[in-house]
C-alpha atoms as a PDB file:
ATOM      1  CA  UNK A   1       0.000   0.000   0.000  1.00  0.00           C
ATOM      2  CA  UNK A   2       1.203   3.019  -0.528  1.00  0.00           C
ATOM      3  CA  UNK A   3       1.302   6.230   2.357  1.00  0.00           C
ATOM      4  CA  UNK A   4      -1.478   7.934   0.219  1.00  0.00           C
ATOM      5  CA  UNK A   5      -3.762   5.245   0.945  1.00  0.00           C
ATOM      6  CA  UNK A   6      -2.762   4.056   4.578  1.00  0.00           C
ATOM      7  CA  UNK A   7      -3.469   8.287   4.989  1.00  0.00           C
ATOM      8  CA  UNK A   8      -6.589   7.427   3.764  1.00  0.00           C
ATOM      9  CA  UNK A   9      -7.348   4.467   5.757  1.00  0.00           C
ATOM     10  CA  UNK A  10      -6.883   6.072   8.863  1.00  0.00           C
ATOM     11  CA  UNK A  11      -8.707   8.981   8.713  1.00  0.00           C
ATOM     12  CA  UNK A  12     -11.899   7.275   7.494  1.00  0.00           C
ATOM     13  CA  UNK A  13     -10.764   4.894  10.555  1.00  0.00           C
ATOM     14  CA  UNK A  14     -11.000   7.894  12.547  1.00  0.00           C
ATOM     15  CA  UNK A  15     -13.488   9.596  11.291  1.00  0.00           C
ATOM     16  CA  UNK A  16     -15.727   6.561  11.431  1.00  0.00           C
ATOM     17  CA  UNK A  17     -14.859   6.283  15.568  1.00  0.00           C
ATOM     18  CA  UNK A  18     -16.119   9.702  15.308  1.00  0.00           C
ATOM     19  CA  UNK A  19     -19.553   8.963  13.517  1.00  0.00           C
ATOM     20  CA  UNK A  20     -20.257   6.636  15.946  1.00  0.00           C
ATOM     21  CA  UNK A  21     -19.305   8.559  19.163  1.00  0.00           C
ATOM     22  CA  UNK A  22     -21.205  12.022  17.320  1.00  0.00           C
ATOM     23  CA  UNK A  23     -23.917  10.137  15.746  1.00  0.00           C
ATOM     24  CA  UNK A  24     -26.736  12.476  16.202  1.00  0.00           C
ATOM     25  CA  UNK A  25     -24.500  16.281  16.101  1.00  0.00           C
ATOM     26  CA  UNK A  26     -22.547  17.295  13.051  1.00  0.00           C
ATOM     27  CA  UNK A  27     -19.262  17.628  12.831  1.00  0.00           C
ATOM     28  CA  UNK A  28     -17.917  21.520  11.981  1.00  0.00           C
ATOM     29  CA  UNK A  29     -15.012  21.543   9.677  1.00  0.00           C
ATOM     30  CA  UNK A  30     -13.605  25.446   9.564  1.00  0.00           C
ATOM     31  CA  UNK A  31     -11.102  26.543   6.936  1.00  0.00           C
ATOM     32  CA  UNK A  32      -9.334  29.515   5.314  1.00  0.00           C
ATOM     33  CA  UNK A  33      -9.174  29.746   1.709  1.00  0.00           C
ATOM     34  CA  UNK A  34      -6.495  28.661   0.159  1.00  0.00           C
ATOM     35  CA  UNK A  35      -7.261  28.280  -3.043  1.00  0.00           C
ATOM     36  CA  UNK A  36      -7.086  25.795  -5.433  1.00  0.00           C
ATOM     37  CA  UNK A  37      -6.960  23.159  -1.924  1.00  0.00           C
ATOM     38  CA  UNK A  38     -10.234  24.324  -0.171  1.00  0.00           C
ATOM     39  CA  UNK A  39     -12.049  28.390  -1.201  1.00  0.00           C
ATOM     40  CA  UNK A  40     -15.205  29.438  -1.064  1.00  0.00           C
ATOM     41  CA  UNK A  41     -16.620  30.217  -4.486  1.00  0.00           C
ATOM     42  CA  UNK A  42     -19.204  32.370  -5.594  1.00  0.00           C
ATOM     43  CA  UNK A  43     -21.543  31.035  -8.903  1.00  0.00           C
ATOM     44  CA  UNK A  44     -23.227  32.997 -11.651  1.00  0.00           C
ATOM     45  CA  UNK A  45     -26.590  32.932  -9.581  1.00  0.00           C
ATOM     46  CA  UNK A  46     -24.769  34.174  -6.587  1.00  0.00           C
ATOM     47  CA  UNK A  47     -24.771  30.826  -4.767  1.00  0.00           C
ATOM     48  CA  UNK A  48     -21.719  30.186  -2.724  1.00  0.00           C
ATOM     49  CA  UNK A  49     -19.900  26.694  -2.983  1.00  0.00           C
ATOM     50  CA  UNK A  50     -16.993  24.931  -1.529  1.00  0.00           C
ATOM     51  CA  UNK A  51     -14.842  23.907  -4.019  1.00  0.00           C
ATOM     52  CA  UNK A  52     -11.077  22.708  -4.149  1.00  0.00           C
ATOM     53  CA  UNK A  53      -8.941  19.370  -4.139  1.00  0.00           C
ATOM     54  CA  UNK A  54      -8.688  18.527  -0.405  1.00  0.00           C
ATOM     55  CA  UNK A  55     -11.912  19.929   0.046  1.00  0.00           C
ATOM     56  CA  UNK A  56     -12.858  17.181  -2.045  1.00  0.00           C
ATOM     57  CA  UNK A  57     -11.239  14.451  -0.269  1.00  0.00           C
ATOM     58  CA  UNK A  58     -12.138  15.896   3.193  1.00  0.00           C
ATOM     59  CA  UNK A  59     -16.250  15.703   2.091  1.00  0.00           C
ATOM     60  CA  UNK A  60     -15.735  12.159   0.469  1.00  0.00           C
ATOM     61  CA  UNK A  61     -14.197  10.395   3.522  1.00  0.00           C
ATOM     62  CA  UNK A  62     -17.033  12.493   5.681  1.00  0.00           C
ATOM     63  CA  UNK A  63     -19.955  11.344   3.669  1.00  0.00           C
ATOM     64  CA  UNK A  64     -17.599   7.454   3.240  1.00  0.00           C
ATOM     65  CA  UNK A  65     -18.547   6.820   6.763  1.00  0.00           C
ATOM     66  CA  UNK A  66     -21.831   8.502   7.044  1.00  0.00           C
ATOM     67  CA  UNK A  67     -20.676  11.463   9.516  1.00  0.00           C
ATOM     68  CA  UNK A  68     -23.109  14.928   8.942  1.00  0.00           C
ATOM     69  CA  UNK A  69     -20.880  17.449   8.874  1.00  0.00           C
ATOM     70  CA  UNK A  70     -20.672  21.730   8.199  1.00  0.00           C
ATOM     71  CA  UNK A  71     -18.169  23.569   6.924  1.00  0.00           C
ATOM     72  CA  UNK A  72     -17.828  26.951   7.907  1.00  0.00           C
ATOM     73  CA  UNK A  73     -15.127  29.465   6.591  1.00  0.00           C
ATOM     74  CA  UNK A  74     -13.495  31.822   8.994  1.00  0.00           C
ATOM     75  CA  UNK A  75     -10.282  33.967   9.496  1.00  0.00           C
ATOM     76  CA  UNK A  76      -7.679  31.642  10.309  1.00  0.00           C
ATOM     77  CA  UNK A  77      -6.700  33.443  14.351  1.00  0.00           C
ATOM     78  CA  UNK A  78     -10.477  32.418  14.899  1.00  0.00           C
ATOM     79  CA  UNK A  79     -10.517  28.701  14.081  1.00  0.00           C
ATOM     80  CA  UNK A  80      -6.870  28.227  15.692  1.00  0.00           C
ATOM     81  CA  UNK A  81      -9.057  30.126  19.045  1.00  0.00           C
ATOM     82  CA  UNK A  82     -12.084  27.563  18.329  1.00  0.00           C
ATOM     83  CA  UNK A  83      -9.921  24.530  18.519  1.00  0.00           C
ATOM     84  CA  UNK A  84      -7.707  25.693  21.739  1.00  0.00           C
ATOM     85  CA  UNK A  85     -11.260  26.601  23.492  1.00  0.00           C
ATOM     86  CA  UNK A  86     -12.233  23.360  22.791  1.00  0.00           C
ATOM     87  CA  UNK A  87     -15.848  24.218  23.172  1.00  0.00           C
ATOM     88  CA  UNK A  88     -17.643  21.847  20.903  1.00  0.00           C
ATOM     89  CA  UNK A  89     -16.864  19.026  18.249  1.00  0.00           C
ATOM     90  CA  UNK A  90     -14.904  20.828  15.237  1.00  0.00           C
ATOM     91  CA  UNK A  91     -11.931  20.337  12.962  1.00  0.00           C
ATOM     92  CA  UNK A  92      -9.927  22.628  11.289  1.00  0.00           C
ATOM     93  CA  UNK A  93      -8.718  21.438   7.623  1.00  0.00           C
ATOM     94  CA  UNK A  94      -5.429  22.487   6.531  1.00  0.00           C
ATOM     95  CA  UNK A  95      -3.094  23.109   9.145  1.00  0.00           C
ATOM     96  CA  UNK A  96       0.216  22.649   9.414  1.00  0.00           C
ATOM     97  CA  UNK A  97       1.264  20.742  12.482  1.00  0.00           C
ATOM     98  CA  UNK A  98       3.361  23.093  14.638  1.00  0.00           C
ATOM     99  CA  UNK A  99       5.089  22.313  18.218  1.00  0.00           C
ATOM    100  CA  UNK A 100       2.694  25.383  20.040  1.00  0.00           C
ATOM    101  CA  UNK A 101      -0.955  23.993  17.943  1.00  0.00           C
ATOM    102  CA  UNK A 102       0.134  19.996  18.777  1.00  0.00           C
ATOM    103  CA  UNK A 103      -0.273  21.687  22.973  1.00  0.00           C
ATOM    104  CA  UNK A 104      -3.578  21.841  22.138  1.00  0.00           C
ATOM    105  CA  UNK A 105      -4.821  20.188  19.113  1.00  0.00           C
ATOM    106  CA  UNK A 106      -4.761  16.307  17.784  1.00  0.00           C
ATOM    107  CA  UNK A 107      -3.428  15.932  13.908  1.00  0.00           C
ATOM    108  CA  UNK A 108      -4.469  13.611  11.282  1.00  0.00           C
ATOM    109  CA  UNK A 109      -2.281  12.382   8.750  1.00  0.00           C
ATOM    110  CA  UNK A 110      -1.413  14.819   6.102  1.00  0.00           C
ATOM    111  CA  UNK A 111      -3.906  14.625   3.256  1.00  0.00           C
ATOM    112  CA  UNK A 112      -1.566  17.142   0.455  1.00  0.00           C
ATOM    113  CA  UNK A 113       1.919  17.882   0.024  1.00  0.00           C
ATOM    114  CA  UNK A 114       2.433  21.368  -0.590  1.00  0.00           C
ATOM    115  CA  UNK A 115       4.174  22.395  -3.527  1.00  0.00           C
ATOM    116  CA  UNK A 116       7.681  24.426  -2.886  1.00  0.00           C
ATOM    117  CA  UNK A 117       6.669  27.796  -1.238  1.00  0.00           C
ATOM    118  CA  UNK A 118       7.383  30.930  -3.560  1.00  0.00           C
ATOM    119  CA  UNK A 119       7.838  34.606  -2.903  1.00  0.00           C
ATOM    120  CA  UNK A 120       5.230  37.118  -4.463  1.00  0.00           C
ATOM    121  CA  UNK A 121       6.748  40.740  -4.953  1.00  0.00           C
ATOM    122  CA  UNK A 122       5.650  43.826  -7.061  1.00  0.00           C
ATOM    123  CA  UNK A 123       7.257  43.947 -10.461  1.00  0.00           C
ATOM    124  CA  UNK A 124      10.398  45.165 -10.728  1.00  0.00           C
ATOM    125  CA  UNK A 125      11.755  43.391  -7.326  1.00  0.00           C
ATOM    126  CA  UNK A 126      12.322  40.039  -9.059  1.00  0.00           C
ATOM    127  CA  UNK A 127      15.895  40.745  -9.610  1.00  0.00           C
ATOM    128  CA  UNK A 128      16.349  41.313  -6.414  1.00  0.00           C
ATOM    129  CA  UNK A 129      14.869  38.308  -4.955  1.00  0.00           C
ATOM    130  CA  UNK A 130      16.876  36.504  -7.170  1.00  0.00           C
ATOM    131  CA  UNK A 131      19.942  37.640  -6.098  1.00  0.00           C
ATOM    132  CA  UNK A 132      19.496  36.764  -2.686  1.00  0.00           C
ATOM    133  CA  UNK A 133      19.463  33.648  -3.757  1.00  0.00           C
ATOM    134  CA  UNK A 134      18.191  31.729  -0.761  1.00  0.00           C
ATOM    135  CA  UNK A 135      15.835  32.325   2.238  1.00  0.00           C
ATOM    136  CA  UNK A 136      18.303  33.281   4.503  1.00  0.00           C
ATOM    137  CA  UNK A 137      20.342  35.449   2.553  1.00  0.00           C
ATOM    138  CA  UNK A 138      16.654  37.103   1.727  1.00  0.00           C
ATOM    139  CA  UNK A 139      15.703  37.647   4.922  1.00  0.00           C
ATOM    140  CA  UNK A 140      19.046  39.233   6.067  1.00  0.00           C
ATOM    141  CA  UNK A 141      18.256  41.736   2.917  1.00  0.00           C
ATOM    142  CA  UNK A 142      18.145  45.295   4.877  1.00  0.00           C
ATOM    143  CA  UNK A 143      15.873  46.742   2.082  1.00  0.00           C
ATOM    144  CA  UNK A 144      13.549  44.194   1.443  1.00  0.00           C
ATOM    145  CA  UNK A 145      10.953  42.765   4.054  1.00  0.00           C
ATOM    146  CA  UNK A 146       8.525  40.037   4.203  1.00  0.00           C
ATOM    147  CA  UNK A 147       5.182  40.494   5.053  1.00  0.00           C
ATOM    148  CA  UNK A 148       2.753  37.456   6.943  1.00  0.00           C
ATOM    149  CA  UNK A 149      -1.027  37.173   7.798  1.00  0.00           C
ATOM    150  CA  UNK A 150      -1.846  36.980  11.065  1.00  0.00           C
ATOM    151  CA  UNK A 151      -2.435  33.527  12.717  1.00  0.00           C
ATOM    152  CA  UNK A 152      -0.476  31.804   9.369  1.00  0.00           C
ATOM    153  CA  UNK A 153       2.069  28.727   9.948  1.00  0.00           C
ATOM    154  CA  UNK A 154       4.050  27.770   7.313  1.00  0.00           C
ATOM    155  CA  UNK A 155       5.765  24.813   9.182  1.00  0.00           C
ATOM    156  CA  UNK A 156       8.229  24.609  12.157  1.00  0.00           C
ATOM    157  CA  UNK A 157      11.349  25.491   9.472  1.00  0.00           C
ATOM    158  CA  UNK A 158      10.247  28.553   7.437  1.00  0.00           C
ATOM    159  CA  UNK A 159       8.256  29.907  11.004  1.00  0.00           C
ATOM    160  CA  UNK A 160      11.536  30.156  12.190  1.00  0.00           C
ATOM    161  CA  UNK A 161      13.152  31.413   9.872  1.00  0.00           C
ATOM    162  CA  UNK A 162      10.650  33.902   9.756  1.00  0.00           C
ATOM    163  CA  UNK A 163      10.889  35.039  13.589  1.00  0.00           C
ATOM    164  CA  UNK A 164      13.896  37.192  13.291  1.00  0.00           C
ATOM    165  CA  UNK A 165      12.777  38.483  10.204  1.00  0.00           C
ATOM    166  CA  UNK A 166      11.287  42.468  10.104  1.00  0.00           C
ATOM    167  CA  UNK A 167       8.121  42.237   9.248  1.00  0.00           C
ATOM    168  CA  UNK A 168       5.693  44.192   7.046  1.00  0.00           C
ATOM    169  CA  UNK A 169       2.534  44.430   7.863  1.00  0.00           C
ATOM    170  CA  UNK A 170      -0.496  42.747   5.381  1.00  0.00           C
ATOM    171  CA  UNK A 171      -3.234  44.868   6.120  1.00  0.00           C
ATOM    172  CA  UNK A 172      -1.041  47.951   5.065  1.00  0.00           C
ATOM    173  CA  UNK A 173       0.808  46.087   2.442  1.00  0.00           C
ATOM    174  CA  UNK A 174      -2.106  45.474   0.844  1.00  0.00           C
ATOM    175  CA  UNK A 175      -3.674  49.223   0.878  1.00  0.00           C
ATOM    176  CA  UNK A 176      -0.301  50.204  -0.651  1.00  0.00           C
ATOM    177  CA  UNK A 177      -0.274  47.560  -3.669  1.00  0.00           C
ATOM    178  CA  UNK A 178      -0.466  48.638  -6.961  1.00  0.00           C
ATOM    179  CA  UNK A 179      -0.514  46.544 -10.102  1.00  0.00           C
ATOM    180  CA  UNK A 180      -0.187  42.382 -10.761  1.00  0.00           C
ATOM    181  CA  UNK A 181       2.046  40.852  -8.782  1.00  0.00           C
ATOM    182  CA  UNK A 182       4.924  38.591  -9.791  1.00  0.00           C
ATOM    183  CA  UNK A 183       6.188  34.988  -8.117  1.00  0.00           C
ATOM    184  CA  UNK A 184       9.189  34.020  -7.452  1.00  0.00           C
ATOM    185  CA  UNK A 185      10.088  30.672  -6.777  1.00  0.00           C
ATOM    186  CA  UNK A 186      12.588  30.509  -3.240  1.00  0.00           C
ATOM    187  CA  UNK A 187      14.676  27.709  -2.250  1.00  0.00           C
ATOM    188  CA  UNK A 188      15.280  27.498   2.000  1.00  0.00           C
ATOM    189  CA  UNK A 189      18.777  26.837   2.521  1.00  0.00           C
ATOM    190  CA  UNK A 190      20.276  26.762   5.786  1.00  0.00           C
END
């Protein structure tokens, strides 16, 4: 067999335990976009739809062993606070296992492998990206600065690597943007 399907085996495993111990309440599954994995989309008629690859496989192993379940899309600090509260019978798909979420949260196996991250920068700031050459010779850039979402992981290795970073922040990245924006593809070296 290979992992793909013992992955798949045990989370119908344990999402059947769960079916049987939540038979009559459904099970809330919260994500963030991130599209093309799991989004929210928005038809011609206005209806809004769930669409996207794990999505897919998430809903399939759900409806495999006849659990009910909702899926609810929220900003990403408030389903990381809904599963540390602990308050009721969720899951949150497509998280990246971290040393400060596994105080507080149970993991199934992984379900995607991410491509290779990449950097996205205004046009015009390619060359310098590739220059630096790596992440760390990126990050030590004095003129350039990366800027992070709130309440995002991107795994133990590049979270650290971002830690001793400066910062930009989103919100006001975002109000400053003008024009498409380019990306980059980054190795991490060490």
């Amino acid at each position: 067999m290979t992992t793909k399907i013992l992955i798949w085996i045990t989370m119908l495993f344990a999402l059947h335990s769960l079916a049987v111990a939540q038979a009559d309440m459904p099970l809330k599954i919260m994500f963030s976009d991130r599209p093309p994995l799991y989004f929210l989309s928005v038809e011609a008629d206005g209806r809004q739809v769930i669409r996207g690859s794990v999505y897919d496989l998430v809903k399939t192993a759900v409806q495999t062993v006849g659990l009910t379940a909702t899926f609810a899309r929220l900003p990403s600090k408030r389903v990381i606070n809904a599963i540390r509260d602990n308050d009721e019978a969720l899951c949150g798909m497509g998280w990246f296992k971290t040393p400060e979420r596994e105080l507080f949260a149970q993991f199934s196996a992984p379900l995607h492998d991410d491509q290779p991250w990449v950097v996205i920068v205004r046009p015009g700031v390619e060359p310098e990206i590739i220059k630096a050459g790596s992440l760390k010779a990126l990050l030590e850039n004095q003129v350039l600065r990366p800027s992070l979402m709130d309440g995002i992981s991107f795994g133990t290795y590049l979270d650290e690597q971002l830690a001793t970073a400066r910062i930009l922040d989103a919100l006001a990245l975002a109000r400053s943007v003008d024009g498409p924006q380019q990306q980059v593809p980054m190795r991490a070296t060490m």
